[in-house]
Protein backbone atom coordinates (compact mmCIF):
# COMPACT_ATOMS: atom_id res chain seq x y z
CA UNK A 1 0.00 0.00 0.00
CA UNK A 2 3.01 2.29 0.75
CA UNK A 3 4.40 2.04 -2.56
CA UNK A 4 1.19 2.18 -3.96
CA UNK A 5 0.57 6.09 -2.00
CA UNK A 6 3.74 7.14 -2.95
CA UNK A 7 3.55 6.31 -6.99
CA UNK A 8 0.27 8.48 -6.60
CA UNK A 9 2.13 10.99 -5.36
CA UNK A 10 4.76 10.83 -7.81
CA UNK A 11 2.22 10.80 -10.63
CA UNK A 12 0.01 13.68 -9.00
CA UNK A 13 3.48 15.76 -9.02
CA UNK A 14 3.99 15.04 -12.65
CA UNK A 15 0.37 16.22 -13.16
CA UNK A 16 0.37 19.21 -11.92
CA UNK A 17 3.71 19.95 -13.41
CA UNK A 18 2.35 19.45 -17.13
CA UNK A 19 -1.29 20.33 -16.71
CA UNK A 20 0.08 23.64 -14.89
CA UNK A 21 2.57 24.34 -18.11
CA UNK A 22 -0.26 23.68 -20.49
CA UNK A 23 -2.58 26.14 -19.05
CA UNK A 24 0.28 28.36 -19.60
CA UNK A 25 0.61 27.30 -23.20
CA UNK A 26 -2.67 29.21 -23.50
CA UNK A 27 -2.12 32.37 -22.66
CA UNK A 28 -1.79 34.31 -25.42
CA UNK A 29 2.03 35.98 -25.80
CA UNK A 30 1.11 39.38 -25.79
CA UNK A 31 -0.26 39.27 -22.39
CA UNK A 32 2.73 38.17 -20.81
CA UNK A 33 4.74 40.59 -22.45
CA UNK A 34 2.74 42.88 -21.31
CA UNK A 35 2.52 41.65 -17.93
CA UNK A 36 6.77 41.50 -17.85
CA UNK A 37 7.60 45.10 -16.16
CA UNK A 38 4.88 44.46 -14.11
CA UNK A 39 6.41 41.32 -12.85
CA UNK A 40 9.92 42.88 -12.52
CA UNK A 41 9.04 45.83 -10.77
CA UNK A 42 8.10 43.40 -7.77
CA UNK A 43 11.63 44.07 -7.22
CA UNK A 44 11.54 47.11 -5.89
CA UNK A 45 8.92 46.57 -3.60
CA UNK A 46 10.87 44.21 -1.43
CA UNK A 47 12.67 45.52 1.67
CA UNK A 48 16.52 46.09 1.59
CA UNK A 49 17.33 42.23 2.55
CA UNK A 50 15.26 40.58 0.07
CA UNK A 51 16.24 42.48 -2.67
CA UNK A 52 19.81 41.99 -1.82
CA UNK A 53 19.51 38.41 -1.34
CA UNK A 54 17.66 38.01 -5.14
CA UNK A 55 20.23 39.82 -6.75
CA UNK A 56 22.89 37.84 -4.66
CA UNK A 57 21.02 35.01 -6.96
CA UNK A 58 20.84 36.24 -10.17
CA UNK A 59 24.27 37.21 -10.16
CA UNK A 60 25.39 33.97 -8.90
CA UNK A 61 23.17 32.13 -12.03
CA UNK A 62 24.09 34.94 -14.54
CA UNK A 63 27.72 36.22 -13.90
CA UNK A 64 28.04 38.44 -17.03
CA UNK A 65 29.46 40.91 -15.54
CA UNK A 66 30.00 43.21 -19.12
CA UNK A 67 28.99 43.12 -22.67
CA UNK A 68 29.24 39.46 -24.70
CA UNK A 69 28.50 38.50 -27.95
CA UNK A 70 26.13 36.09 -29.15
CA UNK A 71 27.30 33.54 -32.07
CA UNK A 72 25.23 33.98 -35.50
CA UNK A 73 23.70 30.32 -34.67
CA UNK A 74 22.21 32.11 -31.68
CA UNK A 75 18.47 31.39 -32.14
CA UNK A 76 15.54 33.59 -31.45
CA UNK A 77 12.34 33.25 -29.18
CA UNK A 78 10.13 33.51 -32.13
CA UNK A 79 12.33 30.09 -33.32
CA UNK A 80 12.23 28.58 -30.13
CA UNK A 81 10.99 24.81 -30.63
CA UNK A 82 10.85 21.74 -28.71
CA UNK A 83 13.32 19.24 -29.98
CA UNK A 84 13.37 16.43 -27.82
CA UNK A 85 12.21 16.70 -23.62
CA UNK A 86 9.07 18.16 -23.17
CA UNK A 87 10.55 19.06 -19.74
CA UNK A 88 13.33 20.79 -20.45
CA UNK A 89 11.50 23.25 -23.79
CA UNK A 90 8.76 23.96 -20.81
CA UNK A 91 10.47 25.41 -18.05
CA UNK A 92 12.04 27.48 -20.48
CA UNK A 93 9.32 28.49 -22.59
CA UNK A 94 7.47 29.46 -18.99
CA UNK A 95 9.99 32.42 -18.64
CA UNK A 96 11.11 32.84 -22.17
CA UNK A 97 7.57 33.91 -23.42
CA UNK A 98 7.50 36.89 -21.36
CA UNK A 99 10.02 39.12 -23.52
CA UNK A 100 9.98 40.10 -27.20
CA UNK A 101 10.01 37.00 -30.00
CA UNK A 102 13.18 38.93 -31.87
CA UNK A 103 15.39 38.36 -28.79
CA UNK A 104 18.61 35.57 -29.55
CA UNK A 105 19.87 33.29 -26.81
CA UNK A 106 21.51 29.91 -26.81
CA UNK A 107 20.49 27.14 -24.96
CA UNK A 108 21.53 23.75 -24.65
CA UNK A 109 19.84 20.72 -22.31
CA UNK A 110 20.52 17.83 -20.49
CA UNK A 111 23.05 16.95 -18.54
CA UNK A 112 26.01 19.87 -19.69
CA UNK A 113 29.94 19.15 -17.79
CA UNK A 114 31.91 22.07 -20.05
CA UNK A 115 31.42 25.68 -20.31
CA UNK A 116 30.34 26.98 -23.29
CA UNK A 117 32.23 29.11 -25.68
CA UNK A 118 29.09 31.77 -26.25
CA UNK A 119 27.20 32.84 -22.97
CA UNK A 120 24.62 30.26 -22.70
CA UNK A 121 21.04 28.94 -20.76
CA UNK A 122 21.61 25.46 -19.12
CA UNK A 123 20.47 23.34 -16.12
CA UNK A 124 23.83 22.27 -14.89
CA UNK A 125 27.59 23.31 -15.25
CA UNK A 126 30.86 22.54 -13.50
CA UNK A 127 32.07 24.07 -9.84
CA UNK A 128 34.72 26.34 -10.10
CA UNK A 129 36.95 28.12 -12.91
CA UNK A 130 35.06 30.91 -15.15
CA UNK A 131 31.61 30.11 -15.43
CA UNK A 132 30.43 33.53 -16.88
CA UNK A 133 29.18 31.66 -20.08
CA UNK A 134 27.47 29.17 -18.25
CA UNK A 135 23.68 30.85 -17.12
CA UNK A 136 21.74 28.65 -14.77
CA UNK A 137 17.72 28.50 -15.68
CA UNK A 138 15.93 25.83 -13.26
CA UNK A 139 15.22 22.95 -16.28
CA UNK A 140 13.92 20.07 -15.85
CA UNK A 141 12.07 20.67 -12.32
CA UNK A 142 9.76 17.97 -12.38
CA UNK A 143 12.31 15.31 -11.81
CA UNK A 144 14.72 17.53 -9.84
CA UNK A 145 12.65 19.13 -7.97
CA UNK A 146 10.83 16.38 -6.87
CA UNK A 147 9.94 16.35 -3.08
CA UNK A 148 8.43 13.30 -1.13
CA UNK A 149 6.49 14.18 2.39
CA UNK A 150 8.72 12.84 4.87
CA UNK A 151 6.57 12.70 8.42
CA UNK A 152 9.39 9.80 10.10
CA UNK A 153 11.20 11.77 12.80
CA UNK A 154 14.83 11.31 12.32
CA UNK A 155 14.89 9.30 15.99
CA UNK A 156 12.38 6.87 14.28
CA UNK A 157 14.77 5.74 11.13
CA UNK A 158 17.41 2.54 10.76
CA UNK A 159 20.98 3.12 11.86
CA UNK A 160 22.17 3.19 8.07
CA UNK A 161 23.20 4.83 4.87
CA UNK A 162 21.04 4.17 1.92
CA UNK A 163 21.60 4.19 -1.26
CA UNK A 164 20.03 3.31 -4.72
CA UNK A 165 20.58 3.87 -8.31
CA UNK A 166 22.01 3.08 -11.97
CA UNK A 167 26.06 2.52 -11.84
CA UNK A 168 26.24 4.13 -15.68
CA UNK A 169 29.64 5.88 -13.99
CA UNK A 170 32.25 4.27 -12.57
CA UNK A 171 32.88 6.46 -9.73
CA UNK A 172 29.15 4.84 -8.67
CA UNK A 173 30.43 1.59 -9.84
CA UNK A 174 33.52 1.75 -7.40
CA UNK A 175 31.41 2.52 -4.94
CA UNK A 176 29.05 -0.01 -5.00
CA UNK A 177 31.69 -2.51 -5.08
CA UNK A 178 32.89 -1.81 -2.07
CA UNK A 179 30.36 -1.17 0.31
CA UNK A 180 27.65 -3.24 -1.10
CA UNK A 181 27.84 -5.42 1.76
CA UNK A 182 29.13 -3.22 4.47
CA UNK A 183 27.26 -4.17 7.72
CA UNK A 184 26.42 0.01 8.29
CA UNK A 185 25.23 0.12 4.68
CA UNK A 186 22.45 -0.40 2.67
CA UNK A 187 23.59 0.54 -0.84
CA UNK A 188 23.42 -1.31 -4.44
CA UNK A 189 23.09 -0.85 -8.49
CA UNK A 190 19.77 -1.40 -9.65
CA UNK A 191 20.45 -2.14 -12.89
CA UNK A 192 19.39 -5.42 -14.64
CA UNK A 193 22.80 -5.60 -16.62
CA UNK A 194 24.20 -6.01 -12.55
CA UNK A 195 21.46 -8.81 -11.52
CA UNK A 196 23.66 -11.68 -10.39
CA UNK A 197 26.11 -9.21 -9.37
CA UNK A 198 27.39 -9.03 -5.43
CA UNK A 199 26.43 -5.74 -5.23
CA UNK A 200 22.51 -5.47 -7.37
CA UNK A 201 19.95 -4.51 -4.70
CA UNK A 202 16.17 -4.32 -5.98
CA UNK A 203 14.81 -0.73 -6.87
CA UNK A 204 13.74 1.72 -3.59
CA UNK A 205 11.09 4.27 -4.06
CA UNK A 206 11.80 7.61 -1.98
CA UNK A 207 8.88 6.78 1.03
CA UNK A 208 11.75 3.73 1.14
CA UNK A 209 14.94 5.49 1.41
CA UNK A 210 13.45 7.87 3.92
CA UNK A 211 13.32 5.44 6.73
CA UNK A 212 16.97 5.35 7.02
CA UNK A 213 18.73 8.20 9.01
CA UNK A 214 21.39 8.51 6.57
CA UNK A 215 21.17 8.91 2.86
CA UNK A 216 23.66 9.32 0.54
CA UNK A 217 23.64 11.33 -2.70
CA UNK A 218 26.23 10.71 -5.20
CA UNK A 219 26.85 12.51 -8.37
CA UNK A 220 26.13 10.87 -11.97
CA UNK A 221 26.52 12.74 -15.58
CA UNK A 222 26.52 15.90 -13.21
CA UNK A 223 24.85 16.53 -9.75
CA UNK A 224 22.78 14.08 -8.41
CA UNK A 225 18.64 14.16 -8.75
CA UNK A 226 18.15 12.93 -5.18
CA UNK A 227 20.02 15.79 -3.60
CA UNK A 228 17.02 18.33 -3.06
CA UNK A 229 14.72 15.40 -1.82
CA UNK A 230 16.50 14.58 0.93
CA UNK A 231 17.70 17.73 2.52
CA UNK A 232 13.63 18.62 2.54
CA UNK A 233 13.92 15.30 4.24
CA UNK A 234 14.60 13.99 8.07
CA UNK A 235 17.46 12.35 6.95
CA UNK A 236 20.95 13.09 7.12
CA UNK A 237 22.49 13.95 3.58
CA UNK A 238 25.50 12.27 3.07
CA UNK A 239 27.79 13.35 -0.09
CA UNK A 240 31.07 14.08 -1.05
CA UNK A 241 32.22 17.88 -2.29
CA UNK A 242 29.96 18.55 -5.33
CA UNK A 243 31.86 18.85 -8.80
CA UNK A 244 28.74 20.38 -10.54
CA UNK A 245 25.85 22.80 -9.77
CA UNK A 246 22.75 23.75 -11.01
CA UNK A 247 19.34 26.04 -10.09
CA UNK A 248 20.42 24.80 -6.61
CA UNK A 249 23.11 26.65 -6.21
CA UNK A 250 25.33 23.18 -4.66
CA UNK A 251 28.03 25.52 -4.68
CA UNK A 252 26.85 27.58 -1.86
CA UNK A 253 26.44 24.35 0.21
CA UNK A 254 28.18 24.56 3.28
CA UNK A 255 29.93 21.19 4.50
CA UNK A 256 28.87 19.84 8.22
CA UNK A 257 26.37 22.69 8.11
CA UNK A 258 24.02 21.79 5.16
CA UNK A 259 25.21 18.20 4.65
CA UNK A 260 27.79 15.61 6.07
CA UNK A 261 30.69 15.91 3.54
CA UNK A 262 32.56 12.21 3.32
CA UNK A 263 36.12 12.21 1.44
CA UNK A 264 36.17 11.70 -2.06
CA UNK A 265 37.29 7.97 -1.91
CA UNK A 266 34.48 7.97 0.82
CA UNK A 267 37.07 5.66 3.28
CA UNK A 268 35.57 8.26 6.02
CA UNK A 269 32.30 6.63 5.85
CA UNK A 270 31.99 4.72 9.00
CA UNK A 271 33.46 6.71 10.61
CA UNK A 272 30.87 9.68 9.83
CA UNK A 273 28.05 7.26 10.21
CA UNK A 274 28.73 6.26 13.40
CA UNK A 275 29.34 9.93 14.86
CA UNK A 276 25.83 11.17 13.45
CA UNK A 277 24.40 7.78 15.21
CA UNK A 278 25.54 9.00 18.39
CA UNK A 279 25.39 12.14 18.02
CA UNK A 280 21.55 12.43 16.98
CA UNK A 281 21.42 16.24 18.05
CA UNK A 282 24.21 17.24 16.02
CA UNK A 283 22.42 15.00 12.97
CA UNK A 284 18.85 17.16 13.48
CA UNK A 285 21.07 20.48 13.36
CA UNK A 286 22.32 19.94 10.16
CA UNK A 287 18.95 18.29 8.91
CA UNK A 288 17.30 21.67 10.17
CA UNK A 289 19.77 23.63 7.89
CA UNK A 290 19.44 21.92 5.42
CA UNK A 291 15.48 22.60 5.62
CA UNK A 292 15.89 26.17 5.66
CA UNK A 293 17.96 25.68 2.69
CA UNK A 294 15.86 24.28 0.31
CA UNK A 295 12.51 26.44 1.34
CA UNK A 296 14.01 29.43 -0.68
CA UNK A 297 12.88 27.05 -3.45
CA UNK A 298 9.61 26.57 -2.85
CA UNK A 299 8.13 30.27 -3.24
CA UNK A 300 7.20 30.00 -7.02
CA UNK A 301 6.54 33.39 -7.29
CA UNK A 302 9.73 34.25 -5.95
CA UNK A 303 11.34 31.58 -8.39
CA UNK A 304 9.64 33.03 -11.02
CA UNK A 305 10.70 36.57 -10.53
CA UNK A 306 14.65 35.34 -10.32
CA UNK A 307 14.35 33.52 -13.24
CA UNK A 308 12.81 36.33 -14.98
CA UNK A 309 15.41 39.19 -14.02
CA UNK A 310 18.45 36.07 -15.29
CA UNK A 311 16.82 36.26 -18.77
CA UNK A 312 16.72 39.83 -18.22
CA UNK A 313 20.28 40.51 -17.15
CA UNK A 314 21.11 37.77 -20.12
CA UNK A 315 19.44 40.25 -22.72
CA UNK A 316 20.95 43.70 -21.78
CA UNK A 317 25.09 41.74 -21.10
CA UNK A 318 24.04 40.55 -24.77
CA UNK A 319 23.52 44.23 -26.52
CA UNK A 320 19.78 43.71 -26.61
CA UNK A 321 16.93 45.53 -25.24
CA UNK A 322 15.63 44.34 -21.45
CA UNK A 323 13.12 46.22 -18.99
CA UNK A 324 15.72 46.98 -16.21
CA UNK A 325 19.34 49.00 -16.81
CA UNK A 326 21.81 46.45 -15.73
């Protein structure tokens, strides 16, 4: 019956993620162009901290900090067309429809691990170095932005670290391999290509994973989907230092504050387990931060008004006309 509940609630998310976009789809252009200055002069209506802590955002997913030049294969809104995820061409046609059909961008989607040579929208790009091409847009929210109601108190969960998922990378493979049958975890490949394997484990839903204290999230192509659901979570997010970052901003996550950092070869990981296990006050600290964390997410408005003042920002660093003077 569990399982049942929470593939309703997975489906109901996906729902209202598509059936919200499609009542979009109907709104005529011109409206929301019309509606854009509106929308952005919300800005100024904020007190002192929010406003500061919005642009802190929007310069940390747009840091064109002068004048670039767009490529001539730079496409326009007008052109804009979904190619292959119906995910990934929504979320950006939600904000993108708001400002003038003559306007040129590039975009790529999925899963991006290099900067770009011409200042560019994506979902994810590598920590560190110059990432003033790479602009952050929040794509593909309906899988990464996932969240499961978690109502087991972290006192209430198994002593272990959890972990599920496809070994496509070897860094997961290595892992797997090791501490597949480590007495403290609870951690395997799902894969059929691994069945017969030491270390396959049958699939785990979220509701699942959340009865263990300790879950770990480990990078794949670039960050890792389950990160956001469990620090909404009352478990303990286990991970190493991300290499990547997206929407999320994983580069502004503080380790031991937002999220128990483990070493890179993760050797440190009974270790760490066994501390939060005794230490359960010190666990619901971080747990608490990581709450905190993850609610400046959930104001859709708010999202909405960042995302709309990164396009923004995109459009005036690019020579072309925008509502505010950046």
């Amino acid at each position: 019956m569990k399982t049942l509940l929470a593939q309703l609630h997975k489906n109901a998310h996906k729902f209202r993620f598509y059936g919200w976009h499609a009542a979009g789809l109907a709104v005529p252009l011109a409206a929301n162009q019309r509606r854009l200055a509106a929308i952005l002069a919300e800005f100024d209506s904020l007190d002192a901290s929010e406003r500061e802590e919005i642009q802190a955002r929007v310069d940390y997913y747009n840091q064109c900090d002068s004048c670039v030049e767009l490529g001539q294969e730079a496409t326009t809104i007008a052109d804009f067309t979904r190619e292959k995820s119906w995910a990934y061409y929504l979320d950006m046609w939600r904000y993108l429809r708001f400002f003038p059909g003559h306007l040129r961008f590039h975009y790529l989607f999925g899963d991006i691990r290099e900067v770009p040579e011409r200042p560019t929208f994506l979902k994810s790009r590598p920590l560190g170095g110059d990432n003033r091409h790479s602009v952050l847009l929040k794509l593909n929210a309906v899988r990464h932005y996932y969240v499961f109601p978690d109502r087991t108190p972290f006192v209430a969960k198994k002593d272990r670290l959890v972990w599920r998922g496809a070994c496509h990378q070897a860094h997961r493979q290595r892992f797997v391999e090791h501490f597949h049958d480590h007495p403290l975890c609870d951690v395997g490949d799902v894969r059929r290509s691994a069945q017969g394997k030491p270390y396959h484990r049958p699939f785990m839903n979220i509701e699942e994973q959340l009865q263990y204290k300790f879950v770990l999230s480990i990078e794949g192509k670039d960050v890792a989907s389950n990160l956001k659901w469990i620090m909404a979570s009352n478990s303990l997010c286990f991970m190493t230092a991300p290499r990547f970052e997206t929407w999320f901003m994983e580069g502004r996550l503080i380790p031991d504050y937002h999220y128990v950092q483990l070493a890179d070869d993760y050797g440190d990981i009974e270790e760490k387990v066994a501390y939060y296990r005794d230490h359960p006050d010190e666990a619901r600290r971080i747990i608490a931060n990581a709450n905190a964390y993850v609610a400046q997410f959930k104001n859709e408005r708010r999202e909405r008004l960042v995302s709309l003042l990164v396009m923004d920002k995109y459009f005036a660093r690019s020579g072309q006309s925008s509502v505010l003077a950046w």
